[in-house]
C-alpha atoms as a PDB file:
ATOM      1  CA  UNK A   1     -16.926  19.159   6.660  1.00  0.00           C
ATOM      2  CA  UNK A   2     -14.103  16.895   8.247  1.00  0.00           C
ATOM      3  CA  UNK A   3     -14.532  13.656   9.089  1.00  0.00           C
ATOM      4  CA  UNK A   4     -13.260  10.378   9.852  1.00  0.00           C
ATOM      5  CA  UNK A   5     -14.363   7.066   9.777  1.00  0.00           C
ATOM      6  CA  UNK A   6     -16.104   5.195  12.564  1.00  0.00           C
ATOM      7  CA  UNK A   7     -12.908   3.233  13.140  1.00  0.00           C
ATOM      8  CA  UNK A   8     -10.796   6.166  14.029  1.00  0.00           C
ATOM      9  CA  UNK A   9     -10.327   7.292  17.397  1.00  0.00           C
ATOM     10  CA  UNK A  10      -8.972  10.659  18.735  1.00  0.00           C
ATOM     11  CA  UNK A  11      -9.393  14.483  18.951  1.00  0.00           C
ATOM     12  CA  UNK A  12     -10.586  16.758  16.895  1.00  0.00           C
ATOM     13  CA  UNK A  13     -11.849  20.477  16.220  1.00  0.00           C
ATOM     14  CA  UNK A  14     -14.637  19.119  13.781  1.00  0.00           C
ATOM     15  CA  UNK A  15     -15.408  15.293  13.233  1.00  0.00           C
ATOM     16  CA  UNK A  16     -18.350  13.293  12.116  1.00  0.00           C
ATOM     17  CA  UNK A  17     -19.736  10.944   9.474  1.00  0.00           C
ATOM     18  CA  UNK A  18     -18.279   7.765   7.815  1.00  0.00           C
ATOM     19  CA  UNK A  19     -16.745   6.667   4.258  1.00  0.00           C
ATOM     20  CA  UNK A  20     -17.819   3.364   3.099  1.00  0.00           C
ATOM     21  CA  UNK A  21     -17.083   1.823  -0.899  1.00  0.00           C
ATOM     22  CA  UNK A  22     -18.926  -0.612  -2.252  1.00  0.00           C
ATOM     23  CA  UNK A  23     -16.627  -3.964  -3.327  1.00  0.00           C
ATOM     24  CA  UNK A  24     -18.123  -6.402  -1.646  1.00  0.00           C
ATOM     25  CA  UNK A  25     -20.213  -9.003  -3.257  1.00  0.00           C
ATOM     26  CA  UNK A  26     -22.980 -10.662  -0.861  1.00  0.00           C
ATOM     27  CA  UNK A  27     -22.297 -10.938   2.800  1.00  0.00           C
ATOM     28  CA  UNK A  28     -18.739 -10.501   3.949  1.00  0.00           C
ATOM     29  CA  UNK A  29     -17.108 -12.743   7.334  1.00  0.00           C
ATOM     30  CA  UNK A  30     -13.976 -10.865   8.109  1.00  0.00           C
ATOM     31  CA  UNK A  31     -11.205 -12.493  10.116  1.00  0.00           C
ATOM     32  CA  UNK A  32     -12.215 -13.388  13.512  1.00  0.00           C
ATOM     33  CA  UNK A  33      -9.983 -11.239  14.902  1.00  0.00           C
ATOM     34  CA  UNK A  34      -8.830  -7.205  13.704  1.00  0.00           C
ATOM     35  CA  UNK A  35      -6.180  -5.074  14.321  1.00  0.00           C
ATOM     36  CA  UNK A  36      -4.783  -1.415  14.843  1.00  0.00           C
ATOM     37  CA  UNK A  37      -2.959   0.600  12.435  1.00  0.00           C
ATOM     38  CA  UNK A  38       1.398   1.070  12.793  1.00  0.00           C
ATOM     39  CA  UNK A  39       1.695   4.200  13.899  1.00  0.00           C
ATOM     40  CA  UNK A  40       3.565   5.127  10.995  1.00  0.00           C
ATOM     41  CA  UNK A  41       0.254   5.394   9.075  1.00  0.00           C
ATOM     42  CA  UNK A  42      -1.553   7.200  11.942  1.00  0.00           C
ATOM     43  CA  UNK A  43      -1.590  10.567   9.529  1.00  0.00           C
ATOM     44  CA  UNK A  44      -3.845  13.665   9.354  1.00  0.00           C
ATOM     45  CA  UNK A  45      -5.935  13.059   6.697  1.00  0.00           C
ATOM     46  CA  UNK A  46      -4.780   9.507   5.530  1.00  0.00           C
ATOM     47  CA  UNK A  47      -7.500   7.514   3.935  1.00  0.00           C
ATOM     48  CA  UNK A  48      -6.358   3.574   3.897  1.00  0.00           C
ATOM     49  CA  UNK A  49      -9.146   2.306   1.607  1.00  0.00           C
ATOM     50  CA  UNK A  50     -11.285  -0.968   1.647  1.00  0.00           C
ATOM     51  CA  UNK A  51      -9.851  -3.344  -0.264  1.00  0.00           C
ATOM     52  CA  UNK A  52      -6.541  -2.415  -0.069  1.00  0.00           C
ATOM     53  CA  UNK A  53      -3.629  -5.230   0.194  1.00  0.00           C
ATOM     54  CA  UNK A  54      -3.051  -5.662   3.854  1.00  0.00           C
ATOM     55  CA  UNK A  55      -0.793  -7.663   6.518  1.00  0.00           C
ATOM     56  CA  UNK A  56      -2.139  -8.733   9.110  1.00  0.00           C
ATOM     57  CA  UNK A  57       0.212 -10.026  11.820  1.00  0.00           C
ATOM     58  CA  UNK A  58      -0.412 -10.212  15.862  1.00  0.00           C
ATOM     59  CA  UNK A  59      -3.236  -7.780  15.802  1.00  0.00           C
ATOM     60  CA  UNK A  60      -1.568  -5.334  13.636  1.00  0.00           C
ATOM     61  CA  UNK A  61      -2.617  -4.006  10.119  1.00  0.00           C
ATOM     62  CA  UNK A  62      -0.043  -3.341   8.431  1.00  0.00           C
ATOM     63  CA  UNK A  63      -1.090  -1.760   4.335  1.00  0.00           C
ATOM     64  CA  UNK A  64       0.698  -2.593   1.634  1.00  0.00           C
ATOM     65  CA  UNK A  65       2.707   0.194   0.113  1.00  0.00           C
ATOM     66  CA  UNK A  66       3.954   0.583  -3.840  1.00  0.00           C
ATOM     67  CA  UNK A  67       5.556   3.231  -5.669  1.00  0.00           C
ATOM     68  CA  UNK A  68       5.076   3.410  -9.468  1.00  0.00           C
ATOM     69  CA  UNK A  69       8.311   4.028 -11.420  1.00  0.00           C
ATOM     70  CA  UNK A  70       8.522   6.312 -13.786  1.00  0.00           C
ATOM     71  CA  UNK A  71      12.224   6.261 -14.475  1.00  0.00           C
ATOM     72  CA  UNK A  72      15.683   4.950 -13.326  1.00  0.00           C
ATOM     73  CA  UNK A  73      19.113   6.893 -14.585  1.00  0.00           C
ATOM     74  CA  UNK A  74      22.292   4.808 -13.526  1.00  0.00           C
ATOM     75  CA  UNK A  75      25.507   7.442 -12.680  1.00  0.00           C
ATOM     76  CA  UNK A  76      28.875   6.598 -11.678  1.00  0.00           C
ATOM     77  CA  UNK A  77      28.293   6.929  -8.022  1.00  0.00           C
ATOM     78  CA  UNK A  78      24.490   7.209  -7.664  1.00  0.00           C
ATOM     79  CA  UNK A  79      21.382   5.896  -9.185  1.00  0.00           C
ATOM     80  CA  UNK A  80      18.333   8.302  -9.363  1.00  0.00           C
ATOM     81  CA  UNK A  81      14.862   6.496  -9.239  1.00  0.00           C
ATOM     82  CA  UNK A  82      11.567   8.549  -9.574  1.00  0.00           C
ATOM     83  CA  UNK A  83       8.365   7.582  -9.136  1.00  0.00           C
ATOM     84  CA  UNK A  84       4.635   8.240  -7.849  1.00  0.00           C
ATOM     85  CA  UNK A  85       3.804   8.569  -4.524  1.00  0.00           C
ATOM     86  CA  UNK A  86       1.550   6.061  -3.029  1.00  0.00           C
ATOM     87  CA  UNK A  87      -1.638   8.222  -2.294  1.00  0.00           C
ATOM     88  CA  UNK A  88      -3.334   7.457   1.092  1.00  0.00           C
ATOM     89  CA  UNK A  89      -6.084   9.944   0.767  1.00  0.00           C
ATOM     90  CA  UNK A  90      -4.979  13.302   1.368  1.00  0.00           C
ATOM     91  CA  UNK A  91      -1.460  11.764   2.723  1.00  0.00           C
ATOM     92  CA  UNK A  92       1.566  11.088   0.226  1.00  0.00           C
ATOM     93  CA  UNK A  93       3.971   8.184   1.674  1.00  0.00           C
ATOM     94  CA  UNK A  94       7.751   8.376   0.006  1.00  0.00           C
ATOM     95  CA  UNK A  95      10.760   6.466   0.885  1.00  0.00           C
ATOM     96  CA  UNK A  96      12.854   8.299   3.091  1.00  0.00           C
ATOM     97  CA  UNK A  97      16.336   7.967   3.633  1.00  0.00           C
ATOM     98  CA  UNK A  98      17.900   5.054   5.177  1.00  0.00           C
ATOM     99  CA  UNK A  99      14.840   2.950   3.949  1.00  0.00           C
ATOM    100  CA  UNK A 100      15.489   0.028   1.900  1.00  0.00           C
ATOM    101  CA  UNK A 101      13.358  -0.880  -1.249  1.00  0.00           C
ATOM    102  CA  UNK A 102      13.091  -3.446  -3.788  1.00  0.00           C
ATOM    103  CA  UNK A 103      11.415  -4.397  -6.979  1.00  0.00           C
ATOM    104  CA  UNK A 104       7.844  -5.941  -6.572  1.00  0.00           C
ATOM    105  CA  UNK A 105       7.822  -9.626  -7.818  1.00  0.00           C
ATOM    106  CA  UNK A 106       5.481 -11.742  -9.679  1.00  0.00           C
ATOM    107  CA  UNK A 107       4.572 -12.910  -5.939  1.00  0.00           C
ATOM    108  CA  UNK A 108       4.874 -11.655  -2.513  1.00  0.00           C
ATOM    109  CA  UNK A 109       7.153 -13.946  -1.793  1.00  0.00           C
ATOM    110  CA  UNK A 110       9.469 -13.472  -4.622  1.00  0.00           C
ATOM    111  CA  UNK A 111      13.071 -12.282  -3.694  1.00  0.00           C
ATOM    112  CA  UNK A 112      14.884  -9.165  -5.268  1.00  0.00           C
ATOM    113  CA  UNK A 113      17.883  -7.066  -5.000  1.00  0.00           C
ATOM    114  CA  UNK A 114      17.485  -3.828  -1.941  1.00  0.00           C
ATOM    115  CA  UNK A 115      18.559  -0.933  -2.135  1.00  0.00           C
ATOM    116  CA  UNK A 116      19.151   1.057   0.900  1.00  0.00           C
ATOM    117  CA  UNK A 117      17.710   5.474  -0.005  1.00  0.00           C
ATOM    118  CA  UNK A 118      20.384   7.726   0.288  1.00  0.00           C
ATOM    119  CA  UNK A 119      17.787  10.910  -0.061  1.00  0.00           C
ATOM    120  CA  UNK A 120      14.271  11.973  -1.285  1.00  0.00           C
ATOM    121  CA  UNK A 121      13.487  15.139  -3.441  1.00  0.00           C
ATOM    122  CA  UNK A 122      10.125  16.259  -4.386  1.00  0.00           C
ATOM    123  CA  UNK A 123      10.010  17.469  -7.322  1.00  0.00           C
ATOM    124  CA  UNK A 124       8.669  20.777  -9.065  1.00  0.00           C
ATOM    125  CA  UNK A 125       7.679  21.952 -12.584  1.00  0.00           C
ATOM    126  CA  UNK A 126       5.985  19.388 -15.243  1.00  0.00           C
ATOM    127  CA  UNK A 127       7.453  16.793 -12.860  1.00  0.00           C
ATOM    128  CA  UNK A 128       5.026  17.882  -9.766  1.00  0.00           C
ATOM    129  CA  UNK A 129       3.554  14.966  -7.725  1.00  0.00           C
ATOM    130  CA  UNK A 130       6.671  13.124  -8.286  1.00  0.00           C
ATOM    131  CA  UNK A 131       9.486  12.672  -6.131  1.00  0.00           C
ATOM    132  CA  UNK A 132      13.192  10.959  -6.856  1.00  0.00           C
ATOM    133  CA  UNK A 133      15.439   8.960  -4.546  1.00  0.00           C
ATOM    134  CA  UNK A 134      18.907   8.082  -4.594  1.00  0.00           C
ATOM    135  CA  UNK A 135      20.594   4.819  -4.169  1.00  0.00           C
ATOM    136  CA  UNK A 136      24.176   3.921  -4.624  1.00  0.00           C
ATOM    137  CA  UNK A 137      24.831   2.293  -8.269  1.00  0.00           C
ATOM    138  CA  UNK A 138      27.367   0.244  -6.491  1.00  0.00           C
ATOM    139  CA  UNK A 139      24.286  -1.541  -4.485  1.00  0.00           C
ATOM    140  CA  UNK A 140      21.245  -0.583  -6.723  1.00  0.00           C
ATOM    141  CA  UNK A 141      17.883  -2.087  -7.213  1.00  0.00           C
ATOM    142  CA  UNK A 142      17.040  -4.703  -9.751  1.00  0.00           C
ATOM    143  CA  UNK A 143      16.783  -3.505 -13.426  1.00  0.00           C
ATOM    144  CA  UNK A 144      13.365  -1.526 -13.057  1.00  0.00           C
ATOM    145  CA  UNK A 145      10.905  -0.179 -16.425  1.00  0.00           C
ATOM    146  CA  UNK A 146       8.466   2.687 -16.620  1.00  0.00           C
ATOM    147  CA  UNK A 147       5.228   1.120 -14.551  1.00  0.00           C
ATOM    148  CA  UNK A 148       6.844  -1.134 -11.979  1.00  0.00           C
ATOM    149  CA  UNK A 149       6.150  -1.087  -8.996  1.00  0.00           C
ATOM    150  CA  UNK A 150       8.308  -0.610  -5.983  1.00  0.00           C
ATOM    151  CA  UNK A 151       7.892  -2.041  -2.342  1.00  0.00           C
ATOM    152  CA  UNK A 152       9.581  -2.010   1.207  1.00  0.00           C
ATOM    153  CA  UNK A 153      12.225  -4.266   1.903  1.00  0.00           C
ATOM    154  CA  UNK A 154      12.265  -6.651   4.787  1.00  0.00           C
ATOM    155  CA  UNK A 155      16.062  -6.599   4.905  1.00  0.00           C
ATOM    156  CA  UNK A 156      17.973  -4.289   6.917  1.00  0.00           C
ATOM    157  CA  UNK A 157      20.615  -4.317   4.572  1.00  0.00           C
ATOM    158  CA  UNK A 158      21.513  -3.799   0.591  1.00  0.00           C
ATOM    159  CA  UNK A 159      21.779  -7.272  -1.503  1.00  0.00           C
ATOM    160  CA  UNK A 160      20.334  -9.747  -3.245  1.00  0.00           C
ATOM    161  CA  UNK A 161      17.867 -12.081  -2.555  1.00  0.00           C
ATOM    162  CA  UNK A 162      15.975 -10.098  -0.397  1.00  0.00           C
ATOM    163  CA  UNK A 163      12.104 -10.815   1.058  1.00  0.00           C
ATOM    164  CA  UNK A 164       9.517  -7.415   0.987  1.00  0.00           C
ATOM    165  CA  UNK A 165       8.583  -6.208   4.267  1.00  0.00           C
ATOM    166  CA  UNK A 166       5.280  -6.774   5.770  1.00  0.00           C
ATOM    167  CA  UNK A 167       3.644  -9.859   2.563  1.00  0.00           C
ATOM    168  CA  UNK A 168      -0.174  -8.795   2.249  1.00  0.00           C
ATOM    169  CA  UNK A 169      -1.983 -11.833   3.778  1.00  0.00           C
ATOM    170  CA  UNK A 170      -5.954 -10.257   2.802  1.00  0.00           C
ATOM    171  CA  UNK A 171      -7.634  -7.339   2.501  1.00  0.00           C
ATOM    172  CA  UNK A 172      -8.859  -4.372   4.181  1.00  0.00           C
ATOM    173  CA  UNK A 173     -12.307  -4.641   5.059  1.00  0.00           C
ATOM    174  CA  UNK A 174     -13.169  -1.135   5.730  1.00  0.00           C
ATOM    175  CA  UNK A 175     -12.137   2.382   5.040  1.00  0.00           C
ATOM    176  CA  UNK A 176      -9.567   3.333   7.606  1.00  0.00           C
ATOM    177  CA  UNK A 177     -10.271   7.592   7.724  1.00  0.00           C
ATOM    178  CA  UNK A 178      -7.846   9.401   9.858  1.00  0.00           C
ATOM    179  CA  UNK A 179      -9.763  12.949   8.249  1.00  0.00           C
ATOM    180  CA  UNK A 180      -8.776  15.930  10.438  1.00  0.00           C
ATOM    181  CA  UNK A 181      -8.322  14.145  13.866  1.00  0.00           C
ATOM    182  CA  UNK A 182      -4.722  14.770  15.851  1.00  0.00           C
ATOM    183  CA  UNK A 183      -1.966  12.748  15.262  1.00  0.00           C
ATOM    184  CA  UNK A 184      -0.545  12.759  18.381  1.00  0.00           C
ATOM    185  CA  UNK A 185      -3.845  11.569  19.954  1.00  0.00           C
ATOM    186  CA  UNK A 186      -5.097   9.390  17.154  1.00  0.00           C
ATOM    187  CA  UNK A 187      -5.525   5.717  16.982  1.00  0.00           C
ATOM    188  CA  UNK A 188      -7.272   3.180  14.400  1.00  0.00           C
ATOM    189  CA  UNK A 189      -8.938  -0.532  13.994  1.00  0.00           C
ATOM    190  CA  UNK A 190      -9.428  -2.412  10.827  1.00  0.00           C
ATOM    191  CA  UNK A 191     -10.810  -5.571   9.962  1.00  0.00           C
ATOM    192  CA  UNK A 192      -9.310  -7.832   7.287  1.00  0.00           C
ATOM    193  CA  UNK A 193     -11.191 -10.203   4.769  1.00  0.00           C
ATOM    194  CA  UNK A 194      -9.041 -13.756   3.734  1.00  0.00           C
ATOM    195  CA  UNK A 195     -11.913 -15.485   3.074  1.00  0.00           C
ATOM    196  CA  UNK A 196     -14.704 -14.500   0.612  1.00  0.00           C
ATOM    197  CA  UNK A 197     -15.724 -16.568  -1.841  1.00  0.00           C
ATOM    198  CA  UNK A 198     -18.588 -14.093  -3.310  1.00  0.00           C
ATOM    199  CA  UNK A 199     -16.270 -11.776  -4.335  1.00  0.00           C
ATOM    200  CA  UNK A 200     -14.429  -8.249  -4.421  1.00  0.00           C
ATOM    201  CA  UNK A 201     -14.840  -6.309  -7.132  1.00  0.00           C
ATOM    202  CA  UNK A 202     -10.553  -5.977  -7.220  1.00  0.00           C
ATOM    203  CA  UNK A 203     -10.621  -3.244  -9.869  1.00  0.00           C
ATOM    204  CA  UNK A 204     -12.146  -0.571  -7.732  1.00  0.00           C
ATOM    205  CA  UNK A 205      -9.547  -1.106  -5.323  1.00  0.00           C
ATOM    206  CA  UNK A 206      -6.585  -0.184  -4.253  1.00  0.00           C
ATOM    207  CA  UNK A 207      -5.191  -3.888  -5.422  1.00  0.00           C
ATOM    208  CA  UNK A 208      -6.134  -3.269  -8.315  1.00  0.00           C
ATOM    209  CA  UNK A 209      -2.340  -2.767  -9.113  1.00  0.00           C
ATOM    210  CA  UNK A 210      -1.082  -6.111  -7.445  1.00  0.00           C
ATOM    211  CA  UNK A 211      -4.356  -8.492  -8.333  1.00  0.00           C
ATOM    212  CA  UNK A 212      -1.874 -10.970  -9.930  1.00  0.00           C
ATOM    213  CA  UNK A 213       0.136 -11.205  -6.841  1.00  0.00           C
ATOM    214  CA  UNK A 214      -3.261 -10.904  -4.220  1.00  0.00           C
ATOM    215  CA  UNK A 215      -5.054 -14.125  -6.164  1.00  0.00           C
ATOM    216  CA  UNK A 216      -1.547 -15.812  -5.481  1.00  0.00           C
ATOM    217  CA  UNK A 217      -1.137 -14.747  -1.886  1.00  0.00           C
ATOM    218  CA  UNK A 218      -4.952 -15.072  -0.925  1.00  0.00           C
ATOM    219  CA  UNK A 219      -7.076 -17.115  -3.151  1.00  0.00           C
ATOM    220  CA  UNK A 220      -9.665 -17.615  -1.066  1.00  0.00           C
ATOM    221  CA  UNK A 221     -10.933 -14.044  -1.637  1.00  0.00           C
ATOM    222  CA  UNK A 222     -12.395 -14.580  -5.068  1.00  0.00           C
ATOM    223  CA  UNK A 223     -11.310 -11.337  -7.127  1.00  0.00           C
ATOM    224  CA  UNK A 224     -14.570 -10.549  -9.796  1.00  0.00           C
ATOM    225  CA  UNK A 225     -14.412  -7.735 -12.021  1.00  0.00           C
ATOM    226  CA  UNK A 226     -17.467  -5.802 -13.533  1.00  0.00           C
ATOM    227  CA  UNK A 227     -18.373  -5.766 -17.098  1.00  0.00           C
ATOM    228  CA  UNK A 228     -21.047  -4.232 -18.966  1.00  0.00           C
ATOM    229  CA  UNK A 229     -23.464  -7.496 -18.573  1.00  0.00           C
ATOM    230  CA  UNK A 230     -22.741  -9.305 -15.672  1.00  0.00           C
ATOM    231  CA  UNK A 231     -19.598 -10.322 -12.842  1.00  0.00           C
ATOM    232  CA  UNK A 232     -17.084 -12.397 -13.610  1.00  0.00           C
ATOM    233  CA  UNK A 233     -14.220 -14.196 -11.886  1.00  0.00           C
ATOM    234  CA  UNK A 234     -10.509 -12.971 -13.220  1.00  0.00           C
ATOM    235  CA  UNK A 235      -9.212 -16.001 -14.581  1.00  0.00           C
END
């Protein structure tokens, strides 16, 4: 059956029910005040999970988005980049050209060179699920391994020294479902969480990726992870 979550709001031809995840140790105060999704994530079938990084900023939740490198091949006029997409539910978001990316810091607030996409390919074969981007090797990214991660720049132009776009500042609250509701009608609501000092269980969520660089940018969301015997905080 589609669904969304109680948070979405739009039209449908079949909608009902709720998702809900369980990370939340004891009783969670979310910020006083929520927000509404960009409408560049308003998606058919887009699933922003709880816990995941978010920025909130004037009453607007904005989700942090990585992609996961898998390779970078320098050529004489163009460097190719692939990488996994990040997975929103049913929804995969890709760079797409003109955008300008970057290599994800220790911190949020750590600079790096961006690189503005020239184009996006999906690709096909034992490669499927992937996709690879262009950028030119005359204003590439910063020197990038197997396993980084990538981000959206801030800067609306190539060089060094550049900020990411949209620094998480807590997390997501609650599922965000768009299921099968119309894009063109659709709207959504979130809460975020920057306080919690019980704890998130950070590995069963979608920061589970950039927990280093959430316990820098929001410490006062105590990140616990769950062993065999008991919680403990992630020193």
């Amino acid at each position: 059956m589609a669904f969304s979550s109680f948070n979405a709001y739009g039209t449908s031809k079949n909608e009902a029910g709720q998702t809900s995840k369980p990370i939340w140790l004891g009783m969670v105060a979310p910020h006083t005040v929520g927000g509404v999704l960009p409408s560049a994530f308003i998606k058919k079938g887009a699933l922003y999970e709880a816990g995941t990084p978010v920025n909130l900023n004037e009453g607007v939740i904005t989700p942090l988005v990585v992609f996961k490198v898998v390779s970078l091949t320098s050529g004489e006029t163009n460097d190719t980049v692939v990488i996994y997409p990040y997975k929103a539910g049913d929804v995969d978001i890709v760079p797409a050209a003109d955008d300008l990316v970057q290599k994800l810091g220790a911190t949020f607030a750590a600079t790096a060179k961006a690189a503005k996409v020239i184009a996006v390919t999906a690709l096909t074969g034992d490669d499927a699920g992937k996709y690879s981007f262009t950028v030119a090797h005359s204003a590439t990214i910063d020197s990038v391994s197997e396993g980084d991660l990538l981000v959206f720049s801030a800067s609306a132009t190539a060089g060094s020294s550049k900020s990411m776009k949209a620094q998480p500042n807590g997390y997501l609250y609650n599922d965000i479902y768009l299921g099968d509701l119309e894009v063109a009608s659709a709207s959504a609501t979130g809460a975020v969480v920057d306080f919690h000092g019980a704890g998130i269980l950070v590995d069963f969520t979608p920061a589970s990726a950039v927990k280093d660089q959430m316990k820098a940018a929001v410490p006062t969301v105590i990140q616990k992870r769950f062993p065999d015997s008991a919680f403990v905080t992630i020193s």
